[in-house]
Every structure is written in structure tokens, then in C-alpha cells.
PDB file of N, CA and C in Angstrom:
ATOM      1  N   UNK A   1      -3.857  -4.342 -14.787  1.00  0.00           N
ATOM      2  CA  UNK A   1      -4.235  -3.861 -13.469  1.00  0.00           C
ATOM      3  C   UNK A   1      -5.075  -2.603 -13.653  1.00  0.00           C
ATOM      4  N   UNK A   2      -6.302  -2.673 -13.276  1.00  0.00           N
ATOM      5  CA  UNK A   2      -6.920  -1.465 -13.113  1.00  0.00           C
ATOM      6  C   UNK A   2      -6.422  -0.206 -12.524  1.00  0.00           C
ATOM      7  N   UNK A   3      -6.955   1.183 -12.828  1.00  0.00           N
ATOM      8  CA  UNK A   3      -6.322   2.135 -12.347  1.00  0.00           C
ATOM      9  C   UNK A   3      -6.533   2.749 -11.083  1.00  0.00           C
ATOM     10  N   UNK A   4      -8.041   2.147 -10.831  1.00  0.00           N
ATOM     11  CA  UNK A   4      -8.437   1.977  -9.729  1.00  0.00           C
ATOM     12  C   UNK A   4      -7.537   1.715  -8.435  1.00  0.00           C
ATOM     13  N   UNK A   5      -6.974   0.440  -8.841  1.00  0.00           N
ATOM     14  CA  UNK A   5      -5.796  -0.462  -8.034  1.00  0.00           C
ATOM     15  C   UNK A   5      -4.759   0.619  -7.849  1.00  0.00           C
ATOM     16  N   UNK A   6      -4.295   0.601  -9.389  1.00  0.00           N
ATOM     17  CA  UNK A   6      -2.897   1.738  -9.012  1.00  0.00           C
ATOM     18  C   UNK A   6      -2.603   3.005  -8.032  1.00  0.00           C
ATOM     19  N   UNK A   7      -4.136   3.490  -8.210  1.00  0.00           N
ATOM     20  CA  UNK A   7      -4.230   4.521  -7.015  1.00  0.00           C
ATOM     21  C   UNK A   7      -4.568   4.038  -5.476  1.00  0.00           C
ATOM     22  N   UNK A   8      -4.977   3.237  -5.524  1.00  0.00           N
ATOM     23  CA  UNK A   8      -5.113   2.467  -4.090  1.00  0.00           C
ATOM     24  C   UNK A   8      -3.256   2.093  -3.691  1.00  0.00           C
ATOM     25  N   UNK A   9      -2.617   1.351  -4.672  1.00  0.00           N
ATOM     26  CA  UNK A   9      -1.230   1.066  -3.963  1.00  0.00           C
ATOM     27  C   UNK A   9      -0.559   2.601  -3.752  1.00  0.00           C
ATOM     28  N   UNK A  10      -0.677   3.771  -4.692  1.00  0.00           N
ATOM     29  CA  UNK A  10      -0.318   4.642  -4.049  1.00  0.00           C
ATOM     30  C   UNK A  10      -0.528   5.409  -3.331  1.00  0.00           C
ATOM     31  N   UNK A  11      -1.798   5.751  -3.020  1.00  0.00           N
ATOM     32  CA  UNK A  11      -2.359   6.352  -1.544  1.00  0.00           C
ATOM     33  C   UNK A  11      -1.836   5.522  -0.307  1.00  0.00           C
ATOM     34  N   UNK A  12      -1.674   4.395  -0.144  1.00  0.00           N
ATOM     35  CA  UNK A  12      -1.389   2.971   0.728  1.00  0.00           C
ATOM     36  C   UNK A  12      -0.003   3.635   1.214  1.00  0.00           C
ATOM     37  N   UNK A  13       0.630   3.322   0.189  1.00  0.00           N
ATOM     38  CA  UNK A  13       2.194   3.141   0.366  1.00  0.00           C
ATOM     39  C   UNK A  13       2.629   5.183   0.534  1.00  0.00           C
ATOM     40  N   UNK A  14       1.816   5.681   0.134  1.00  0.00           N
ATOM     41  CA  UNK A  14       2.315   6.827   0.283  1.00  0.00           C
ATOM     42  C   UNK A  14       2.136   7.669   2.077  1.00  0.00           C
ATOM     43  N   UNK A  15       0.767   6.696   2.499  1.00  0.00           N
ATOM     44  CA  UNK A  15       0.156   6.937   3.866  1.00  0.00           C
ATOM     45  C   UNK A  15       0.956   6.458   4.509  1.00  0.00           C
ATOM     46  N   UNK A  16       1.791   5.281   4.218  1.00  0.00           N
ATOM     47  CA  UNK A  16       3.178   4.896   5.442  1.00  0.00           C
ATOM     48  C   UNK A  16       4.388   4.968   4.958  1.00  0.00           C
ATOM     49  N   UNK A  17       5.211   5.628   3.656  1.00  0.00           N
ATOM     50  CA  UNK A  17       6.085   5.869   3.761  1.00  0.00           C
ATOM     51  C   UNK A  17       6.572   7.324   3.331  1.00  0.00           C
ATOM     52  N   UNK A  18       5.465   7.795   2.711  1.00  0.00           N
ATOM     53  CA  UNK A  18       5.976   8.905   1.844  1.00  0.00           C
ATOM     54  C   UNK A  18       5.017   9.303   0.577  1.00  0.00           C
ATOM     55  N   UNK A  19       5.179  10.638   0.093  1.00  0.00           N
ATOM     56  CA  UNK A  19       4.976  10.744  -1.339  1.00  0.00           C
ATOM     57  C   UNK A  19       6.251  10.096  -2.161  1.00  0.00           C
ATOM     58  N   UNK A  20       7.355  10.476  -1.688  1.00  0.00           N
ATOM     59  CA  UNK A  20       8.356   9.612  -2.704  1.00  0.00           C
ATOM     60  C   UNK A  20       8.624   8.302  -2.871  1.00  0.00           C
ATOM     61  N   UNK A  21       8.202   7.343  -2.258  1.00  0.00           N
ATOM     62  CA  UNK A  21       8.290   6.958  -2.028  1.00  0.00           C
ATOM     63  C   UNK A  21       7.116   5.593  -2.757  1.00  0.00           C
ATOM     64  N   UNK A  22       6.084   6.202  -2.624  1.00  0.00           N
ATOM     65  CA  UNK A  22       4.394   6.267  -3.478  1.00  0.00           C
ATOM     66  C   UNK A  22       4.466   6.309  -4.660  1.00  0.00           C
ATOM     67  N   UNK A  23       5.214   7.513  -5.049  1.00  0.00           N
ATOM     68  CA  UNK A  23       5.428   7.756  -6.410  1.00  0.00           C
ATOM     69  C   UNK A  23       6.734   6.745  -6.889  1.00  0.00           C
ATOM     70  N   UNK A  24       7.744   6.592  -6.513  1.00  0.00           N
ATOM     71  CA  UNK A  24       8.900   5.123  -6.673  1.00  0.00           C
ATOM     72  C   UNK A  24       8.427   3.619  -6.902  1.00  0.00           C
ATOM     73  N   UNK A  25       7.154   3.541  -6.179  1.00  0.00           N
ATOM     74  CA  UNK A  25       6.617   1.989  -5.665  1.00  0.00           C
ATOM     75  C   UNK A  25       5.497   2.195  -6.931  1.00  0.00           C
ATOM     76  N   UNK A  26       4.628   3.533  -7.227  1.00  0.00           N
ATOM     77  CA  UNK A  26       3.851   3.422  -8.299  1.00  0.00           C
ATOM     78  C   UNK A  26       4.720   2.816 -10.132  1.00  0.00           C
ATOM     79  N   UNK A  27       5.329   4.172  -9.881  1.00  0.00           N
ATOM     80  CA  UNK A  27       6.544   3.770 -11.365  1.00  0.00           C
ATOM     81  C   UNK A  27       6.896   2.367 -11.498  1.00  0.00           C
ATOM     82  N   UNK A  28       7.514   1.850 -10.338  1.00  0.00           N
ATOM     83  CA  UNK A  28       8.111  -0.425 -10.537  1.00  0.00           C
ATOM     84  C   UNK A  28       6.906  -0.848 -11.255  1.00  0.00           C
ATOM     85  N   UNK A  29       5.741  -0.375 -10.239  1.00  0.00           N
ATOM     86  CA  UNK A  29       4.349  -1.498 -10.063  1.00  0.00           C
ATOM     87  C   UNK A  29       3.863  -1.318 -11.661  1.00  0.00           C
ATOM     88  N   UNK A  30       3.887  -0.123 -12.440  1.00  0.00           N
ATOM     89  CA  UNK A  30       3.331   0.032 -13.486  1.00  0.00           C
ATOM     90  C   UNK A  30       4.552  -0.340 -14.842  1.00  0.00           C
ATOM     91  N   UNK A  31       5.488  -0.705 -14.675  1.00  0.00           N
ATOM     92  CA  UNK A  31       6.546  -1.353 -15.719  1.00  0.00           C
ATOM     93  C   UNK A  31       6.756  -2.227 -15.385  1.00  0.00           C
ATOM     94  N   UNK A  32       5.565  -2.882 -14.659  1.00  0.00           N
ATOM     95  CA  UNK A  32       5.308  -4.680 -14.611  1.00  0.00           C
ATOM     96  C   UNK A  32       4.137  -5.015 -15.250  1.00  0.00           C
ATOM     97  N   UNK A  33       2.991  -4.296 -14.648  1.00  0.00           N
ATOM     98  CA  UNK A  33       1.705  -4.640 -15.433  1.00  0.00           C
ATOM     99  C   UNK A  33       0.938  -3.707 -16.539  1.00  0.00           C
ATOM    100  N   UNK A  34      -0.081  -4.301 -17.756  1.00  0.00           N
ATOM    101  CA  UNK A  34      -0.702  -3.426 -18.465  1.00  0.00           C
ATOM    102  C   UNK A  34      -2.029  -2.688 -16.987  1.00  0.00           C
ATOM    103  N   UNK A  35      -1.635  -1.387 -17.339  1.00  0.00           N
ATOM    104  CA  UNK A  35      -2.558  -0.382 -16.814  1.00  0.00           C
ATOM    105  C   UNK A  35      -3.859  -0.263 -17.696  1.00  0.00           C
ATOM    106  N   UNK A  36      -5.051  -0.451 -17.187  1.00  0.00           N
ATOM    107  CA  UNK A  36      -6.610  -0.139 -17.675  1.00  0.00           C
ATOM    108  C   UNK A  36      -7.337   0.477 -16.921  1.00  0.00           C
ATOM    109  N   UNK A  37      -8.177   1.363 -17.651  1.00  0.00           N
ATOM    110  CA  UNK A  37      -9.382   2.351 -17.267  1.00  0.00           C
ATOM    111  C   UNK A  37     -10.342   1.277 -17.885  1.00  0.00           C
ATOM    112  N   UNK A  38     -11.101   1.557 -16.154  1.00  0.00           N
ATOM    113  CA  UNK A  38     -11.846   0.243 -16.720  1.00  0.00           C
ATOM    114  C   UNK A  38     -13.135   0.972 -17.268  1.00  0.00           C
ATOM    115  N   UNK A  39     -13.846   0.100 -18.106  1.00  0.00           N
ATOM    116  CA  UNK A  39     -14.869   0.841 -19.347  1.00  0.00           C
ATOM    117  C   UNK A  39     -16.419   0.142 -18.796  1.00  0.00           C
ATOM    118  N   UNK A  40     -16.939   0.113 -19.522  1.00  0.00           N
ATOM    119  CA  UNK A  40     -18.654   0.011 -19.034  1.00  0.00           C
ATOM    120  C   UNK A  40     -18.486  -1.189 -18.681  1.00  0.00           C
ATOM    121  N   UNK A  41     -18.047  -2.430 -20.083  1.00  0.00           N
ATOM    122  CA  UNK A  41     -18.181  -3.716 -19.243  1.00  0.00           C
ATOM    123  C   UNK A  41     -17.850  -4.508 -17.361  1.00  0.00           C
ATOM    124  N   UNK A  42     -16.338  -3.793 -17.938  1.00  0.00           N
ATOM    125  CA  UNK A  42     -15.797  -3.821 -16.723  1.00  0.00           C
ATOM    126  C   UNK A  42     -17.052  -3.085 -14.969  1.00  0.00           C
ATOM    127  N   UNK A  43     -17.456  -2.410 -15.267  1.00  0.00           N
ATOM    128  CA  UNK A  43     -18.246  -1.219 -14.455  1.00  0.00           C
ATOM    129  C   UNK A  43     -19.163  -2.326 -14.338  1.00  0.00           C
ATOM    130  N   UNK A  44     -20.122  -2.971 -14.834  1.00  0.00           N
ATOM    131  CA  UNK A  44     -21.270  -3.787 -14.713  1.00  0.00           C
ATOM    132  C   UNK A  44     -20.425  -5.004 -14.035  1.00  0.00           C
ATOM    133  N   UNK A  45     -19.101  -5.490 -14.493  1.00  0.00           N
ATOM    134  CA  UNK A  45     -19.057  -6.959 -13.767  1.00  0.00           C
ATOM    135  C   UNK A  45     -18.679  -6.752 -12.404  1.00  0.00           C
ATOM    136  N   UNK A  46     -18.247  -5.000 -12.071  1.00  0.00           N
ATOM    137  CA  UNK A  46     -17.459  -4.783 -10.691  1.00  0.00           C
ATOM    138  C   UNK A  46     -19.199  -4.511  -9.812  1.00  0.00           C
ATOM    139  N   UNK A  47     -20.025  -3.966 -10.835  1.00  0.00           N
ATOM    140  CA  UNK A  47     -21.566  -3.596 -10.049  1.00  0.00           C
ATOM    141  C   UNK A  47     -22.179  -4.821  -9.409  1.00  0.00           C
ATOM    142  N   UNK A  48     -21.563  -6.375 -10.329  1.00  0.00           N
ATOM    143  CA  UNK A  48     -22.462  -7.135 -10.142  1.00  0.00           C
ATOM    144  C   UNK A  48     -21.825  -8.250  -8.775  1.00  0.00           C
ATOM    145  N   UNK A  49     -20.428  -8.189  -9.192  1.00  0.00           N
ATOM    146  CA  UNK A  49     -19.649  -8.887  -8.074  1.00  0.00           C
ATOM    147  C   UNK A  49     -20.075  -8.138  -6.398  1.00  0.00           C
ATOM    148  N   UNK A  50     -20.015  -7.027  -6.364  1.00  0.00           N
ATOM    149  CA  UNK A  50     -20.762  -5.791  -5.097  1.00  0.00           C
ATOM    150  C   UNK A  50     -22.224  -6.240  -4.518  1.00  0.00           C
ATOM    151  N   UNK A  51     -22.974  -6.399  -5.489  1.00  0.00           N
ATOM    152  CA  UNK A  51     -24.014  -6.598  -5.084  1.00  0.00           C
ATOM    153  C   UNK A  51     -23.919  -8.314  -4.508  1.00  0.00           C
ATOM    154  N   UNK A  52     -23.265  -8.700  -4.859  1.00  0.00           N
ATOM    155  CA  UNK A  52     -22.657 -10.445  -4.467  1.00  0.00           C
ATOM    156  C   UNK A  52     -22.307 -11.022  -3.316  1.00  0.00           C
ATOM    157  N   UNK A  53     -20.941 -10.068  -3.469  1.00  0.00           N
ATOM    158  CA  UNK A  53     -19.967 -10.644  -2.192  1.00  0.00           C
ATOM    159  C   UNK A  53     -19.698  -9.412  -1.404  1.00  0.00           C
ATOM    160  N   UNK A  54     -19.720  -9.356  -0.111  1.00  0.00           N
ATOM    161  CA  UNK A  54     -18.946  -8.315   0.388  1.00  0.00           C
ATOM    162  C   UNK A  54     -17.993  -7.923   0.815  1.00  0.00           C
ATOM    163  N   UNK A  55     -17.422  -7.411  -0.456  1.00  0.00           N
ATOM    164  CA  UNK A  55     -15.970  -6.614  -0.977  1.00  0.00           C
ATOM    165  C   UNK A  55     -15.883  -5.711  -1.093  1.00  0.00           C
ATOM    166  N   UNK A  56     -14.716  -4.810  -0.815  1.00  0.00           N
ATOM    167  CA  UNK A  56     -14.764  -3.394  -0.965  1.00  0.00           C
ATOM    168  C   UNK A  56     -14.339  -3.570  -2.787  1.00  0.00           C
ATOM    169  N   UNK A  57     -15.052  -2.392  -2.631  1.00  0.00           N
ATOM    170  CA  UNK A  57     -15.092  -1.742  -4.201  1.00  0.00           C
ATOM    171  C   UNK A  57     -13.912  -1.764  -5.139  1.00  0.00           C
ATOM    172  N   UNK A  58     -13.128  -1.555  -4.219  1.00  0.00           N
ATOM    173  CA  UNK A  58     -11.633  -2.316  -4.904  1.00  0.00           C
ATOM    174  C   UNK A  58     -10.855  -2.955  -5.132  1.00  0.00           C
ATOM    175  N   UNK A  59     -11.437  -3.996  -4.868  1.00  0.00           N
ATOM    176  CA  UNK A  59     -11.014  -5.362  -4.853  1.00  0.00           C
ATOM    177  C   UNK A  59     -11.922  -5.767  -5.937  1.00  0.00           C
ATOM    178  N   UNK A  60     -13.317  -5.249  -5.741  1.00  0.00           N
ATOM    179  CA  UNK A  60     -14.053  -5.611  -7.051  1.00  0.00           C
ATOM    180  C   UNK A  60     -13.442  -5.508  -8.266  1.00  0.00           C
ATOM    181  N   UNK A  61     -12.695  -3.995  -8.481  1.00  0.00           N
ATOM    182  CA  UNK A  61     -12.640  -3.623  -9.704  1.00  0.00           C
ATOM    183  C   UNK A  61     -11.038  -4.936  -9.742  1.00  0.00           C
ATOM    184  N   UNK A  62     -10.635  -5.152  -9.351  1.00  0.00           N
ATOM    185  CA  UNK A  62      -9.024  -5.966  -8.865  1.00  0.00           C
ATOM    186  C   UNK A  62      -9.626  -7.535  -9.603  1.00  0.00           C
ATOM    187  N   UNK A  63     -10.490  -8.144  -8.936  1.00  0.00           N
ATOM    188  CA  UNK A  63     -11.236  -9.159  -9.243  1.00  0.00           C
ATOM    189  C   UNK A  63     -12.124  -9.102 -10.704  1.00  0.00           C
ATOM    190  N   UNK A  64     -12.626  -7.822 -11.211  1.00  0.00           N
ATOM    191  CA  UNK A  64     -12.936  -7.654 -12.432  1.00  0.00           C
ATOM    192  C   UNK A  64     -12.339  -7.743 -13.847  1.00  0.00           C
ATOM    193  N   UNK A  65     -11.012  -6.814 -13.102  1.00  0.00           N
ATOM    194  CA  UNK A  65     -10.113  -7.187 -14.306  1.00  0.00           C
ATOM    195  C   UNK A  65      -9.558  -8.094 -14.459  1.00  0.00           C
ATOM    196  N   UNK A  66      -9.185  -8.931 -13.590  1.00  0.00           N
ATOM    197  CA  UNK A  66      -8.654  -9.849 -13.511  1.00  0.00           C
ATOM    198  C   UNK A  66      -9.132 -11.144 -14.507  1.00  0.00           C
ATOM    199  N   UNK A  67     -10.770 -11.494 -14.015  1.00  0.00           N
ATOM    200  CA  UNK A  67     -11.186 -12.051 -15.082  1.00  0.00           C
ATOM    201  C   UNK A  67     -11.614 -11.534 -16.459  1.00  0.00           C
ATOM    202  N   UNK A  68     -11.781 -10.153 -17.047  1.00  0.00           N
ATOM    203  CA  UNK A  68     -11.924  -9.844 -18.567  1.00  0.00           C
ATOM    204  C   UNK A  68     -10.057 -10.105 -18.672  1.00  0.00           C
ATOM    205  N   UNK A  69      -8.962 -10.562 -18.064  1.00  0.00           N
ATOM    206  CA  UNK A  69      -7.768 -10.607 -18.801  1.00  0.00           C
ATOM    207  C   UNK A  69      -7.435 -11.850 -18.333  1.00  0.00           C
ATOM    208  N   UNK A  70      -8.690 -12.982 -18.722  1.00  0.00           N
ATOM    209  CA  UNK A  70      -7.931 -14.332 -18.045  1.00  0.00           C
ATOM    210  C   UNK A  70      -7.104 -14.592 -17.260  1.00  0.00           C
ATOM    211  N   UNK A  71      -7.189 -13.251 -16.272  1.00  0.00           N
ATOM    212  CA  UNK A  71      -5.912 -13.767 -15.326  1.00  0.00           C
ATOM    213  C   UNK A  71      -5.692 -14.418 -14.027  1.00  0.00           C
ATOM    214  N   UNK A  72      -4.929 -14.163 -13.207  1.00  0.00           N
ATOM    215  CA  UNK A  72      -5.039 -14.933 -12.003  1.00  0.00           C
ATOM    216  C   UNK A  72      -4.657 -13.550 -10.832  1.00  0.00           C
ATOM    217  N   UNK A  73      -5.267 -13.590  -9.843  1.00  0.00           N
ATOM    218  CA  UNK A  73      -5.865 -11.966  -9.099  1.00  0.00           C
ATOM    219  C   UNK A  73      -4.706 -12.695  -7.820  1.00  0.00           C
ATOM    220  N   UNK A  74      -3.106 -11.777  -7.876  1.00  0.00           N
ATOM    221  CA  UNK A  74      -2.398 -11.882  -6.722  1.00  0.00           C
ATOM    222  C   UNK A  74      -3.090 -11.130  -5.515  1.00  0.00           C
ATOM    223  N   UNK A  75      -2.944 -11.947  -4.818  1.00  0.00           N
ATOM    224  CA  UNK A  75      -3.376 -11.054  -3.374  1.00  0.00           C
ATOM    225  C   UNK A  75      -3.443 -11.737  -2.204  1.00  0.00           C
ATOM    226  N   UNK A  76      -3.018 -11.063  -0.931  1.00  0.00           N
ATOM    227  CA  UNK A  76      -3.048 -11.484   0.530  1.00  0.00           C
ATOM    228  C   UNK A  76      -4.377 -11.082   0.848  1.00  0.00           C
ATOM    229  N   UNK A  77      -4.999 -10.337   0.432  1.00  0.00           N
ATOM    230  CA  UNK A  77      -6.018  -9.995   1.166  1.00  0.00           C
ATOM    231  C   UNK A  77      -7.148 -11.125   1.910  1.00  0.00           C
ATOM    232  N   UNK A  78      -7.186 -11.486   2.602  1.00  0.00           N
ATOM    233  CA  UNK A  78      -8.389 -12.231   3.343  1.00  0.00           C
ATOM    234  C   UNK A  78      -9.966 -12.052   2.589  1.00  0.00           C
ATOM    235  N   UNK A  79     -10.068 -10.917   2.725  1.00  0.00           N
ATOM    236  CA  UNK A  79     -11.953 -10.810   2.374  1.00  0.00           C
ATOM    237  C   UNK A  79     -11.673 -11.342   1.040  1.00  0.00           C
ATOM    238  N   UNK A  80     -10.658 -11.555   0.223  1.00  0.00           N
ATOM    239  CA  UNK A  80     -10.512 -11.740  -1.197  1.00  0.00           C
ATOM    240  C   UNK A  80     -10.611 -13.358  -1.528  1.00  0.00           C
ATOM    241  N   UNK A  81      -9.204 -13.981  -0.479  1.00  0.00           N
ATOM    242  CA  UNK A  81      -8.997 -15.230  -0.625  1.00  0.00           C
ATOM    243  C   UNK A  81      -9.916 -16.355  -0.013  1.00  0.00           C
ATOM    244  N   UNK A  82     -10.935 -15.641   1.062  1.00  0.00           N
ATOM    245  CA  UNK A  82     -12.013 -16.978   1.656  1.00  0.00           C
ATOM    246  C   UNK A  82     -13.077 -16.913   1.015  1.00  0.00           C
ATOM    247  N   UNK A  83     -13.138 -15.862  -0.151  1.00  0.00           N
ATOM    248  CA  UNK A  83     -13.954 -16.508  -1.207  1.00  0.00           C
ATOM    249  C   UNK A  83     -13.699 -16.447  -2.438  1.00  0.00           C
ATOM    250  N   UNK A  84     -12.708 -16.963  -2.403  1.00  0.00           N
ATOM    251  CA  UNK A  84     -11.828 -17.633  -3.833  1.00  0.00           C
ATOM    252  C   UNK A  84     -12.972 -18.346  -4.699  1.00  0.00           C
ATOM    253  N   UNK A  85     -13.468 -19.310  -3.884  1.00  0.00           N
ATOM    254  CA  UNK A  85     -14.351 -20.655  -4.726  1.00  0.00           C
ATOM    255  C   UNK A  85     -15.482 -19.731  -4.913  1.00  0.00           C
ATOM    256  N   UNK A  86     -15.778 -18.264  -5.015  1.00  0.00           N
ATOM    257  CA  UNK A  86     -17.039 -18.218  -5.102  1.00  0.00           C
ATOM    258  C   UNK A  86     -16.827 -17.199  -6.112  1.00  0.00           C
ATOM    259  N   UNK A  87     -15.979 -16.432  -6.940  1.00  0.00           N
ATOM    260  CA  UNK A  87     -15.086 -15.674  -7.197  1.00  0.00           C
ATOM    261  C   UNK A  87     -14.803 -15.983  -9.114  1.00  0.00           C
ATOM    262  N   UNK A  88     -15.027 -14.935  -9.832  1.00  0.00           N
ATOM    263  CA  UNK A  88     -14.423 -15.226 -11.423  1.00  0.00           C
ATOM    264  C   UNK A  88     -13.466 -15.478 -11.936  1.00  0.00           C
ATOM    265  N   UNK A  89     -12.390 -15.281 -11.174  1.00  0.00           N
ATOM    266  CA  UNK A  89     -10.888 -15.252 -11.379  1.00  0.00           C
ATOM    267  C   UNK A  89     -10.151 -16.346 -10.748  1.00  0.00           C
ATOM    268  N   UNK A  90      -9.320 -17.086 -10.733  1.00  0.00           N
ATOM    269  CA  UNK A  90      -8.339 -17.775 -10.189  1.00  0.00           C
ATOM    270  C   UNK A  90      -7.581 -16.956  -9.048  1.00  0.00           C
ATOM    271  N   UNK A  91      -7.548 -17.322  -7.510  1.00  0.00           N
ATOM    272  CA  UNK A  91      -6.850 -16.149  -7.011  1.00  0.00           C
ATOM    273  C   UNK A  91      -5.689 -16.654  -6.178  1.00  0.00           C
ATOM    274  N   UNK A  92      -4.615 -16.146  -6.138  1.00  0.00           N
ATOM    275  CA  UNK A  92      -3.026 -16.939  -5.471  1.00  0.00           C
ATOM    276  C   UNK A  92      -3.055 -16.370  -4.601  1.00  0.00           C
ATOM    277  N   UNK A  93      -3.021 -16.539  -3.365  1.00  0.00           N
ATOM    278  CA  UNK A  93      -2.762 -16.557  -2.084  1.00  0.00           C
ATOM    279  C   UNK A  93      -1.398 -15.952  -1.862  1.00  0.00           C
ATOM    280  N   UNK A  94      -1.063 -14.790  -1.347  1.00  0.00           N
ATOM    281  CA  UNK A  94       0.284 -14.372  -1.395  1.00  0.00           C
ATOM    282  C   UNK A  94       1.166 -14.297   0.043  1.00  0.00           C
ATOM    283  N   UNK A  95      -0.095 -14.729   0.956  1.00  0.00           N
ATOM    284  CA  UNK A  95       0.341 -14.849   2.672  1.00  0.00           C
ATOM    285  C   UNK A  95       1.386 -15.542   2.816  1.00  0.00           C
ATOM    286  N   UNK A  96       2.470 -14.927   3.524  1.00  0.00           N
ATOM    287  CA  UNK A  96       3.498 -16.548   3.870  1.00  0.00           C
ATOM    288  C   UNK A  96       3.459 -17.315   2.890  1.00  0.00           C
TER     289      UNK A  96
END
């Protein structure tokens, strides 16, 4: 998971429940997944997906890493999942 991400779930979660709360939900979230600073490659595939689709920037970098770690990109997000088919990564639908 990019670090990008990590600070997005804790600004998020900290804006509706708390700093402690932010900081509790950061600690779980990061002794589940490998944490990355993402590096040049990464930076060009998040530049190139932007100029693509219109996604916020953090979802790019979410969708970036996702595919340099063969992975599959969890997420509810809408702007993310209705363009799945157009998208580098495999992405799971986490709605309901």
C-alpha cells in the first residue's frame, strides 16, 4: 500500500473520529499491508493513469501500486470501480 494511501486513511478517519482514533485505525491498517514510498517508476505510471482517467490522485497512486505488486486494488470507491475494465490492476468491489 502506498504511503500516499496511508495518509489519506488517516486524515479520513481522523476527520470523523478522532486523532486517536486515526492513529489506532493507521497502526491495524499497516500490520496488514507492505507500506511503499512510491519511487520514480511508480510516479510515471500514477502521471500516466491521471492524464487517462479521471481519478483523483489517490487513487492513482492506490491503482499504481497495485499493479507494480501484481495485486488486486480493494475498494468501494465508484470513480475506481466503473472503470475497472479500463484500469491495470484487477479491482474487487467492496460495496455490499
Amino acid at each position: 500500500m502506498s504511503w500516499i494511501n496511508l495518509v489519506e486513511v488517516h486524515y479520513r478517519v481522523s476527520r470523523d473520529h478522532g486523532d486517536a482514533e486515526a492513529d489506532r485505525t493507521l497502526a491495524e491498517v499497516r500490520s496488514e499491508v507492505a507500506e511503499e514510498l512510491p519511487g520514480v517508476s511508480t510516479m510515471h505510471a500514477v502521471a500516466g493513469l491521471k492524464a487517462k482517467h479521471p481519478i483523483a490522485l489517490a487513487d492513482c497512486f492506490a491503482i499504481a501500486t497495485a499493479e507494480a505488486n501484481g495485486a488486486e486494488l480493494l475498494t468501494g470507491d465508484p470513480e475506481i470501480i466503473d472503470r475497472a475494465d479500463e484500469l491495470p490492476c484487477a479491482v474487487v468491489d467492496l460495496r455490499g
